[in-house]
N, C-alpha and C. Protein backbone atom coordinates (compact mmCIF):
# COMPACT_ATOMS: atom_id res chain seq x y z
N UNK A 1 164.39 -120.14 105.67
CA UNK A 1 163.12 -119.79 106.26
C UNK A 1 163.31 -118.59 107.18
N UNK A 2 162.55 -117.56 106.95
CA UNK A 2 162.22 -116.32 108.10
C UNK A 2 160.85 -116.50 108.59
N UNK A 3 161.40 -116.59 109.77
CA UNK A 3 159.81 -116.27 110.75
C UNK A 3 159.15 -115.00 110.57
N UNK A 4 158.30 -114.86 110.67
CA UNK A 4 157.29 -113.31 110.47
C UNK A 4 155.94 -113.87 110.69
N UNK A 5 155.40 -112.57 111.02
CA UNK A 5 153.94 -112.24 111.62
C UNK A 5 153.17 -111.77 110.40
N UNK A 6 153.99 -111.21 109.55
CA UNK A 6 152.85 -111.00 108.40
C UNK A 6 154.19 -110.85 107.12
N UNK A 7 153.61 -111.08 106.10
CA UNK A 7 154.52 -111.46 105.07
C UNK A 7 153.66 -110.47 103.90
N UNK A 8 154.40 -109.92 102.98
CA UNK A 8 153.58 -109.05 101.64
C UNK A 8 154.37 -109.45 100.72
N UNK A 9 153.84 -110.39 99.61
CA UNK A 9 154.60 -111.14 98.49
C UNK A 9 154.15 -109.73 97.55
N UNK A 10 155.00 -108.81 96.15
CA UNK A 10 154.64 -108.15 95.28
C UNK A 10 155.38 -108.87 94.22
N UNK A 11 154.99 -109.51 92.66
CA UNK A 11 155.47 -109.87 92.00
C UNK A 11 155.29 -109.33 90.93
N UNK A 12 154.75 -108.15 90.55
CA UNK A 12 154.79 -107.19 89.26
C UNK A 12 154.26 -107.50 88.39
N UNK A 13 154.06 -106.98 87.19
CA UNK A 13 153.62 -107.70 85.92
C UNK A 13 154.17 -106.95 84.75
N UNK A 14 153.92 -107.66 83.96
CA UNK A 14 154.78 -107.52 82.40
C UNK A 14 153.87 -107.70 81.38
N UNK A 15 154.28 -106.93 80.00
CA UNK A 15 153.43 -107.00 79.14
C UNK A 15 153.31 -108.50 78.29
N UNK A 16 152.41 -108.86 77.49
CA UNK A 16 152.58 -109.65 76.71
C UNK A 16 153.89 -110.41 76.05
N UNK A 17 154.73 -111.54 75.98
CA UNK A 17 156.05 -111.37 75.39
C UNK A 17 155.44 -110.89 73.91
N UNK A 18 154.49 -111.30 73.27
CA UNK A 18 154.27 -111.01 71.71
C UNK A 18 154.69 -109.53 71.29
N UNK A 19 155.10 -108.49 71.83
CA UNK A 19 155.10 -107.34 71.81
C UNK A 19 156.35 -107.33 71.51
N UNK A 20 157.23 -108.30 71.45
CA UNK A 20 158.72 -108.31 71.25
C UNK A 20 158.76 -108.23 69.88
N UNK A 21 157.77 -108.44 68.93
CA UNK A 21 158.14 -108.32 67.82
C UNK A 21 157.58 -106.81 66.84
N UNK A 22 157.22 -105.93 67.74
CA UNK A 22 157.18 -104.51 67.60
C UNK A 22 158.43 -103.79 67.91
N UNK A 23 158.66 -103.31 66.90
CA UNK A 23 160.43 -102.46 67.26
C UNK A 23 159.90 -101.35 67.62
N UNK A 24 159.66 -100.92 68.89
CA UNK A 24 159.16 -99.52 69.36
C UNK A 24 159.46 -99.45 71.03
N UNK A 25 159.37 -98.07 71.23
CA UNK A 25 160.15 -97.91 72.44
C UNK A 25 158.78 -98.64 73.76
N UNK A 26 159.67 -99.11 74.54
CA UNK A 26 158.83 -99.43 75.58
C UNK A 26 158.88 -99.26 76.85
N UNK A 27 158.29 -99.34 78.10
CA UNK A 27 158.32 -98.80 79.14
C UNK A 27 159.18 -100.13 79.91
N UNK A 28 159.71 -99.62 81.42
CA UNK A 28 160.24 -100.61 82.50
C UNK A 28 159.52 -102.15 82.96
N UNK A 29 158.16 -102.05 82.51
CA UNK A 29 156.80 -103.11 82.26
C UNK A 29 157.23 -103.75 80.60
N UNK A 30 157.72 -103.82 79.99
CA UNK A 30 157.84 -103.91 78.75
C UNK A 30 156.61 -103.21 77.87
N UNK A 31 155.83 -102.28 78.17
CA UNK A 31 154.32 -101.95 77.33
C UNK A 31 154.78 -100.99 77.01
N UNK A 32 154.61 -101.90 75.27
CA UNK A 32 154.32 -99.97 74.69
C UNK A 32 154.17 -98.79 74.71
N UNK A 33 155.06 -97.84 74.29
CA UNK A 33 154.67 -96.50 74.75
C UNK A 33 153.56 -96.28 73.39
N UNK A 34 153.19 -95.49 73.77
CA UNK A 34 151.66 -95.02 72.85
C UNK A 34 151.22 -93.84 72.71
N UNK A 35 150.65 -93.28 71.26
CA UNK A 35 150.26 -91.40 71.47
C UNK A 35 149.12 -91.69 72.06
N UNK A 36 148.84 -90.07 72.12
CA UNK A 36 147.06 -90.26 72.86
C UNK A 36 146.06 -91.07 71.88
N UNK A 37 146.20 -91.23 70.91
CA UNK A 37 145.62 -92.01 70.04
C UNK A 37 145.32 -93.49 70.24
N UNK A 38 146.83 -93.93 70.80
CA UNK A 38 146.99 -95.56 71.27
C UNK A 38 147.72 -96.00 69.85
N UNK A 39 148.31 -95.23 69.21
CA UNK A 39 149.29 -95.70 68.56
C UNK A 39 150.51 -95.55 68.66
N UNK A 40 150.96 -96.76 67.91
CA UNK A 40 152.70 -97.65 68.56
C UNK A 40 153.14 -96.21 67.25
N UNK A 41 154.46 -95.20 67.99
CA UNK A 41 154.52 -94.18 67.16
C UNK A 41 155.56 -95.12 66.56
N UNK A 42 156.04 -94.41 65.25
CA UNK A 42 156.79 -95.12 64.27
C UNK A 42 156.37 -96.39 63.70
N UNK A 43 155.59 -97.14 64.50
CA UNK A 43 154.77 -98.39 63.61
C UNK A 43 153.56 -98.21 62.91
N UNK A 44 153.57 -97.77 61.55
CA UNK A 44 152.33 -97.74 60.74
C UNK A 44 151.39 -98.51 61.15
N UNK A 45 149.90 -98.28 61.34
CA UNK A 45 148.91 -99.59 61.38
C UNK A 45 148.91 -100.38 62.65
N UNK A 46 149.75 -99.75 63.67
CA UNK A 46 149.82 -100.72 64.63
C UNK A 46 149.16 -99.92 66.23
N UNK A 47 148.50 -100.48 66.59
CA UNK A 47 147.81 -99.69 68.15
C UNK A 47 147.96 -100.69 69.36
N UNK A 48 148.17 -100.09 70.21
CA UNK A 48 148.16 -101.09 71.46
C UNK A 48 146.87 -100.39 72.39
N UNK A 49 146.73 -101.79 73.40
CA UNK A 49 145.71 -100.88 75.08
C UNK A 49 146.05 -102.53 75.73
N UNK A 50 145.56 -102.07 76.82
CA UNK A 50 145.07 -102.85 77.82
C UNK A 50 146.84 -103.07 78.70
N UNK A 51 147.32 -104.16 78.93
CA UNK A 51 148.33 -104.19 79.55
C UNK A 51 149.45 -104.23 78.89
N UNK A 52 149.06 -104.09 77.52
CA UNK A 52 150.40 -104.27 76.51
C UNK A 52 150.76 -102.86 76.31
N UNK A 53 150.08 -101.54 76.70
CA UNK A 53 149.99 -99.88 76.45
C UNK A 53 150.43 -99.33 77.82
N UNK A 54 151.25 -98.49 77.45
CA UNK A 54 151.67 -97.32 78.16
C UNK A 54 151.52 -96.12 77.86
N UNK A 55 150.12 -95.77 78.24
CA UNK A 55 149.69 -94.73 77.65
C UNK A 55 148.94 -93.16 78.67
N UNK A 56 149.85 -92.14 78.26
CA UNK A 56 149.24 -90.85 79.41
C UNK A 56 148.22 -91.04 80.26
N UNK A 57 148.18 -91.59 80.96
CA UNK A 57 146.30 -91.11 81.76
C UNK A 57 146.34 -89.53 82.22
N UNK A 58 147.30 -89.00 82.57
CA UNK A 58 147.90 -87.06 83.03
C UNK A 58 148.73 -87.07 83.00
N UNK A 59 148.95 -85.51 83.02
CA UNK A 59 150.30 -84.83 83.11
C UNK A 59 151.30 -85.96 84.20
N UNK A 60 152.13 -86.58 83.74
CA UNK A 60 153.21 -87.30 84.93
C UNK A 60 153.12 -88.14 84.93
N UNK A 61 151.47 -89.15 84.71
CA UNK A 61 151.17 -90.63 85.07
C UNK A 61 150.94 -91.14 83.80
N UNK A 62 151.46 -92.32 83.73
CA UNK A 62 150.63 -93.60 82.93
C UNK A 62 150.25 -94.32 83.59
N UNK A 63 148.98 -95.00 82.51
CA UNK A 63 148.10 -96.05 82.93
C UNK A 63 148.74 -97.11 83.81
N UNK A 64 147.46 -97.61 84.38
CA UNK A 64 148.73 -99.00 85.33
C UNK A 64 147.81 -100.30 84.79
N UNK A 65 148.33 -101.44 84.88
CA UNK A 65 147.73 -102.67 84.58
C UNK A 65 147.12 -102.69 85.13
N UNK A 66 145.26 -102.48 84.95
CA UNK A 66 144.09 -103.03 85.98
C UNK A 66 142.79 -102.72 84.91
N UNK A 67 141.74 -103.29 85.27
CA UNK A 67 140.91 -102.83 83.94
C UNK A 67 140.42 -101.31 83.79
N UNK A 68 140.87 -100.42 85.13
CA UNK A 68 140.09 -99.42 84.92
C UNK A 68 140.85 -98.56 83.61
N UNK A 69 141.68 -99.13 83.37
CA UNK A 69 142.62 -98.46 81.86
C UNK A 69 142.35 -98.88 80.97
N UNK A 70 141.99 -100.92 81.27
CA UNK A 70 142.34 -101.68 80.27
C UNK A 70 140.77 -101.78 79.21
N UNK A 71 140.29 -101.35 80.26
CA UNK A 71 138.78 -101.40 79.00
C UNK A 71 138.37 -100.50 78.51
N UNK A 72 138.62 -99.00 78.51
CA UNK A 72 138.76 -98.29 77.85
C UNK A 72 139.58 -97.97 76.92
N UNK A 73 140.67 -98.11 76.92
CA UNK A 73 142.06 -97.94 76.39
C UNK A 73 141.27 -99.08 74.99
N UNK A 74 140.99 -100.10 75.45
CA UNK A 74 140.60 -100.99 74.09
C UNK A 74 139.54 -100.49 74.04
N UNK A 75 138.37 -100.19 73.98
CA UNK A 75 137.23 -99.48 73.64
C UNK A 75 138.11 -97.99 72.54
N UNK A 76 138.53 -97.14 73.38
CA UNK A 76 139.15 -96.20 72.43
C UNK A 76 139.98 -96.17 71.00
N UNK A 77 140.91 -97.66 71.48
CA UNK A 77 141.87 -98.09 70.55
C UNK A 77 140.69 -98.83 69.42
N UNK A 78 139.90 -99.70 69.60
CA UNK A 78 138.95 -100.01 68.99
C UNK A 78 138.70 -99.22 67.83
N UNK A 79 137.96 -98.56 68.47
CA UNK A 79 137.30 -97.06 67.74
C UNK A 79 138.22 -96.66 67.01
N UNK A 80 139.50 -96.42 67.12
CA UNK A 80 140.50 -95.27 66.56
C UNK A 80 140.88 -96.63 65.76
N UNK A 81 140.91 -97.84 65.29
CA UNK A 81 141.47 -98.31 64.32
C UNK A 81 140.24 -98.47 63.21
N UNK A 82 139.32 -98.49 63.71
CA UNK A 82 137.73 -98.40 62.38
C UNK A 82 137.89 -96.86 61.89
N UNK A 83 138.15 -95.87 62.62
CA UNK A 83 138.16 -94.51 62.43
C UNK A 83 139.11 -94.50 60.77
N UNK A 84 140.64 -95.02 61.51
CA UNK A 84 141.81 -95.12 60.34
C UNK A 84 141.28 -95.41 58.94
N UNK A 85 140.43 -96.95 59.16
CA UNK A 85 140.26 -97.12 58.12
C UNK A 85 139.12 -96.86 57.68
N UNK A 86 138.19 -96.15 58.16
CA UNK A 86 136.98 -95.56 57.19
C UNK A 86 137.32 -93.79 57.08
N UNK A 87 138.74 -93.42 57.33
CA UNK A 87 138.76 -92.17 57.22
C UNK A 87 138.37 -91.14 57.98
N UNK A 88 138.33 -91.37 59.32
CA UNK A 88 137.44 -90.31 60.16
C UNK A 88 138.48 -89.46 61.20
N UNK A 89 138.14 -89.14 62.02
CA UNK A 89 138.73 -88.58 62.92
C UNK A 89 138.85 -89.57 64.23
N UNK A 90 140.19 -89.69 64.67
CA UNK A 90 140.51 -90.77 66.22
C UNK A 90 139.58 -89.64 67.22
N UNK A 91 139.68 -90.24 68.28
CA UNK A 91 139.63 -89.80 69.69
C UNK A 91 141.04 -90.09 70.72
N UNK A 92 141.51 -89.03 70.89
CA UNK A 92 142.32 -89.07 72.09
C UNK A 92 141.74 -89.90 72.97
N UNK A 93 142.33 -90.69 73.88
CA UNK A 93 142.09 -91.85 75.34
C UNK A 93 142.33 -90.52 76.27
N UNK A 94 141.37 -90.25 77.17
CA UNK A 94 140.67 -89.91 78.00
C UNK A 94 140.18 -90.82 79.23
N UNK A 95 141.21 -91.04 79.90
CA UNK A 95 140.57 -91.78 81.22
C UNK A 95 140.01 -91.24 82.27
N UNK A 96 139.22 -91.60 82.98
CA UNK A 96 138.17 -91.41 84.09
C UNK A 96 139.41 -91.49 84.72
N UNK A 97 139.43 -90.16 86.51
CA UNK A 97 140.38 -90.38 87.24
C UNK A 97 140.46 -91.23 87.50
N UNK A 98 142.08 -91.08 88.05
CA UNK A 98 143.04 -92.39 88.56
C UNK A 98 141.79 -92.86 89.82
N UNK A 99 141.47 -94.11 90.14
CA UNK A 99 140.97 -94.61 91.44
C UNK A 99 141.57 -95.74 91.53
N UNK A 100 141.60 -96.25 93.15
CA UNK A 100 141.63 -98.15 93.62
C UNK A 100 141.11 -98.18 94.25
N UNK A 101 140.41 -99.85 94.48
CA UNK A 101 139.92 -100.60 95.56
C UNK A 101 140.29 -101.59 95.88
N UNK A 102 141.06 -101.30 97.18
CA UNK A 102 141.85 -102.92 97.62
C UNK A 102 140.63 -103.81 98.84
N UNK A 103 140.79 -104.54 98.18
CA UNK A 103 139.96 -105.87 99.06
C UNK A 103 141.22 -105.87 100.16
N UNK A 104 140.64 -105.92 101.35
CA UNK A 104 141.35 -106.14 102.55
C UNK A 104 141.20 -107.81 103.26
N UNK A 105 140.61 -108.44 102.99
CA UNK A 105 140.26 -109.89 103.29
C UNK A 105 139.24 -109.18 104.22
N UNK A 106 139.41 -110.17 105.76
CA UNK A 106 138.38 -109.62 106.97
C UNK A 106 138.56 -108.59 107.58
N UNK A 107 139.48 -106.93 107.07
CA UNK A 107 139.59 -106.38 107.69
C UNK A 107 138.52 -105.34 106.54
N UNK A 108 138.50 -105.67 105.91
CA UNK A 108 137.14 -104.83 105.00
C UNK A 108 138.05 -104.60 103.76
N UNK A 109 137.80 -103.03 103.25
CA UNK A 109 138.76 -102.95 101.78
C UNK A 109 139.06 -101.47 102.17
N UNK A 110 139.50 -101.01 101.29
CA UNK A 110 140.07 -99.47 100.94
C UNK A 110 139.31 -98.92 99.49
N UNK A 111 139.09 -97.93 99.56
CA UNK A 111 139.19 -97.26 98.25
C UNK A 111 139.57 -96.13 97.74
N UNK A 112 140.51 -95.56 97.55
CA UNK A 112 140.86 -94.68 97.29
C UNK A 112 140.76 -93.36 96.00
N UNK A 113 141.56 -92.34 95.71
CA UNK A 113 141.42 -91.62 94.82
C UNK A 113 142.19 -90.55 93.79
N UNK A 114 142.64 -90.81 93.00
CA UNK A 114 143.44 -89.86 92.73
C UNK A 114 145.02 -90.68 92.75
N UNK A 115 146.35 -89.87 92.08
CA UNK A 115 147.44 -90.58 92.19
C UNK A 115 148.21 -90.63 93.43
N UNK A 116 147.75 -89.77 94.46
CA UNK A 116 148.14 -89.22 96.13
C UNK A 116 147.23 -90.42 96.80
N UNK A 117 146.70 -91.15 96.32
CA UNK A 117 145.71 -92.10 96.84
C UNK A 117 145.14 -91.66 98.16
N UNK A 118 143.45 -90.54 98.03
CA UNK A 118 143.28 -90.04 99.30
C UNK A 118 142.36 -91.27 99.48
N UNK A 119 141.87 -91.65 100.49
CA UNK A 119 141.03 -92.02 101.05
C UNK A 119 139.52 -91.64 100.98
N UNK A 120 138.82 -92.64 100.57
CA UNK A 120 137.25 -92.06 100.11
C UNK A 120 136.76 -93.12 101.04
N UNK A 121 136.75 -94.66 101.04
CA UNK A 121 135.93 -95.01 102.05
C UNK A 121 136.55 -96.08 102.73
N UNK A 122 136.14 -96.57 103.99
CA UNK A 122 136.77 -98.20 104.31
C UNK A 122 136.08 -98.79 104.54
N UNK A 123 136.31 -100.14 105.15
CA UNK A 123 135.18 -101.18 105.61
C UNK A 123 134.72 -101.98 104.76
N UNK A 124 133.03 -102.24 105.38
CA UNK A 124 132.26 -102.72 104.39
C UNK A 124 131.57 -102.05 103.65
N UNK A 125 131.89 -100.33 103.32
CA UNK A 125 131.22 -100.16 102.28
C UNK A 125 132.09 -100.21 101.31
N UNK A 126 133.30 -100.15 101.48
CA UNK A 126 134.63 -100.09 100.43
C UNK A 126 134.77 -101.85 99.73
N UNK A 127 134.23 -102.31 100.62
CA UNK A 127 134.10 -104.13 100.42
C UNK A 127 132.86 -104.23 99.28
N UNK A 128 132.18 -103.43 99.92
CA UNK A 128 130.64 -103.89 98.92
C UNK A 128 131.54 -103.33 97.42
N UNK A 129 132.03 -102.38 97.52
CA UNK A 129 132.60 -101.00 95.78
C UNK A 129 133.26 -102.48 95.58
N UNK A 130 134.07 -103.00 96.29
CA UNK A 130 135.17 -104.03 95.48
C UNK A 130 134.08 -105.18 94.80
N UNK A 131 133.61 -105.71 95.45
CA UNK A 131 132.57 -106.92 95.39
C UNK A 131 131.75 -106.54 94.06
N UNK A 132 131.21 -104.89 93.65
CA UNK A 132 130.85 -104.61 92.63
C UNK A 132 131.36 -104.87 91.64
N UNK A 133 132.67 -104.19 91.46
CA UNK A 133 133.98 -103.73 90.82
C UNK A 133 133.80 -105.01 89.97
N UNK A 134 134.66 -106.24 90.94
CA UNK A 134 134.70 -107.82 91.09
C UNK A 134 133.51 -108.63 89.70
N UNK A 135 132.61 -108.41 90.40
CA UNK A 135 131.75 -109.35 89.93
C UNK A 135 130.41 -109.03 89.10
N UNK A 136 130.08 -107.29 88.96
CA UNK A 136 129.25 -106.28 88.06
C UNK A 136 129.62 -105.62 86.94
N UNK A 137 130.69 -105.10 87.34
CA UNK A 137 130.82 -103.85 86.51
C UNK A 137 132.32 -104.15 85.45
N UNK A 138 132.82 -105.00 85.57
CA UNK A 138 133.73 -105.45 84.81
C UNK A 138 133.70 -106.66 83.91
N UNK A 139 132.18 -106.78 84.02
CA UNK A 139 132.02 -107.98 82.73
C UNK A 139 130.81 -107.37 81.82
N UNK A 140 130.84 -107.72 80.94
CA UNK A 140 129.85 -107.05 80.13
C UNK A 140 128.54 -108.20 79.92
N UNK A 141 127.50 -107.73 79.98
CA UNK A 141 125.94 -107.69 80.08
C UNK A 141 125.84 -109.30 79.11
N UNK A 142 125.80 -110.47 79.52
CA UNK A 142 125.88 -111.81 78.83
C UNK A 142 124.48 -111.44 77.75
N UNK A 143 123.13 -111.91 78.20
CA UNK A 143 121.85 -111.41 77.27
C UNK A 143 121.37 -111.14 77.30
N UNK A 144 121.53 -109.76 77.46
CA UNK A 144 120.86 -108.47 76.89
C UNK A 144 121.58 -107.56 75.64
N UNK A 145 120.71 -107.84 74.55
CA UNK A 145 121.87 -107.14 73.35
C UNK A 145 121.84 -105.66 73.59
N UNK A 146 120.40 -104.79 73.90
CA UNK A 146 120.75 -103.88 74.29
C UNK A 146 121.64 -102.73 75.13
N UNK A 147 122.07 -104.32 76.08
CA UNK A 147 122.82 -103.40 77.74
C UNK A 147 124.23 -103.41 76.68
N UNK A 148 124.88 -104.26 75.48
CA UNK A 148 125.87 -105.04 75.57
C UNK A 148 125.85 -104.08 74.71
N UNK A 149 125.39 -103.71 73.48
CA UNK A 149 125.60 -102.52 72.70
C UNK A 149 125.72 -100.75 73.60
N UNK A 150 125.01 -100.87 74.98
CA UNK A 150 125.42 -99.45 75.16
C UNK A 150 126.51 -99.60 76.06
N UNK A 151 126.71 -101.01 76.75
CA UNK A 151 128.20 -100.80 77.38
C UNK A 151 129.51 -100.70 76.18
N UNK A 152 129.72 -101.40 75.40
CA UNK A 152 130.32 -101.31 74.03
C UNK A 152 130.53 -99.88 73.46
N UNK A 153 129.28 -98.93 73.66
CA UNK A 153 129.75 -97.53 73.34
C UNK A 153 129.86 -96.81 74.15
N UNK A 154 130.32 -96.78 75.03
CA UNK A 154 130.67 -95.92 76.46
C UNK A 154 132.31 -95.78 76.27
N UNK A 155 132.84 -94.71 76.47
CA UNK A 155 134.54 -94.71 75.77
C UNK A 155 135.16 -93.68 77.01
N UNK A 156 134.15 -94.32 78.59
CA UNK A 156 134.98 -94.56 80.22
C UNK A 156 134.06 -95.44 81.28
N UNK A 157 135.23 -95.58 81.91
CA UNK A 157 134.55 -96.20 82.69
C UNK A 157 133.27 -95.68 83.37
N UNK A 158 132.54 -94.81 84.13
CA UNK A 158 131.67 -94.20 84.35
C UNK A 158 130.29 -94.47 83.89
């Protein structure tokens, strides 16, 4: 036992184990590396996204495990495997800049911008962005077929 005043547990995350049975190179996360396409290179037929992909977001960075990658990245990957097989042209994955919003408990939240993580707001208006984030904007539209078909074709977050 150590005494302390404040304690910060970080326990990381890892890709899917199922990914073990793709022979392709992978990142320190175990996720797939991926072209801009979201395909596993050297594996015919095979695409990754979401936390199982390691895929460019810019020059220097890849994606990080959180949905602002993970639902596009499958929205794109989506698309680019109907593309394959009806013959069309992919779309490169194109992510909306890097952003976060950390929930702070009672001290409010953060939100930040960019991979330098500047500072855009704190408090409770950075609380309300999380609370959105949380509980709006990361689930898709239960019944309304209309909202659910144009969130479905949106290929960023934005």
């Amino acid at each position: 036992m150590i005494p302390a005043a404040t304690v910060v547990w970080t326990a990381g995350m890892a890709a899917s184990p199922l990914t073990v049975q793709i022979p392709a190179e992978r990142d320190r996360q175990g996720r797939l590396i991926v072209d801009p396409y979201l395909r596993v290179p050297g594996v015919p037929d095979v695409y990754a996204a979401g936390d199982t992909a390691a895929a460019l977001a810019e020059e220097g960075h890849y994606t990080v495990q959180s949905c602002q990658h993970a639902q596009p990245m499958g929205k794109f990957a989506g698309h680019n495997v109907a593309a394959d097989l009806l013959g069309t042209a992919p779309l490169p994955f194109v992510p909306d800049p890097y952003s976060n919003c950390l929930d702070l408990g009672s001290a409010g939240a953060v939100a930040t911008e960019g991979w330098d993580r500047t500072v855009l707001t704190t408090g409770q208006e950075a609380k309300t962005l999380k609370r959105n984030i949380n509980t709006l904007w990361i689930y898709p539209p239960l019944d309304d077929p209309e909202q659910i078909l144009a969130q479905a074709g949106r290929f960023t977050n934005g």
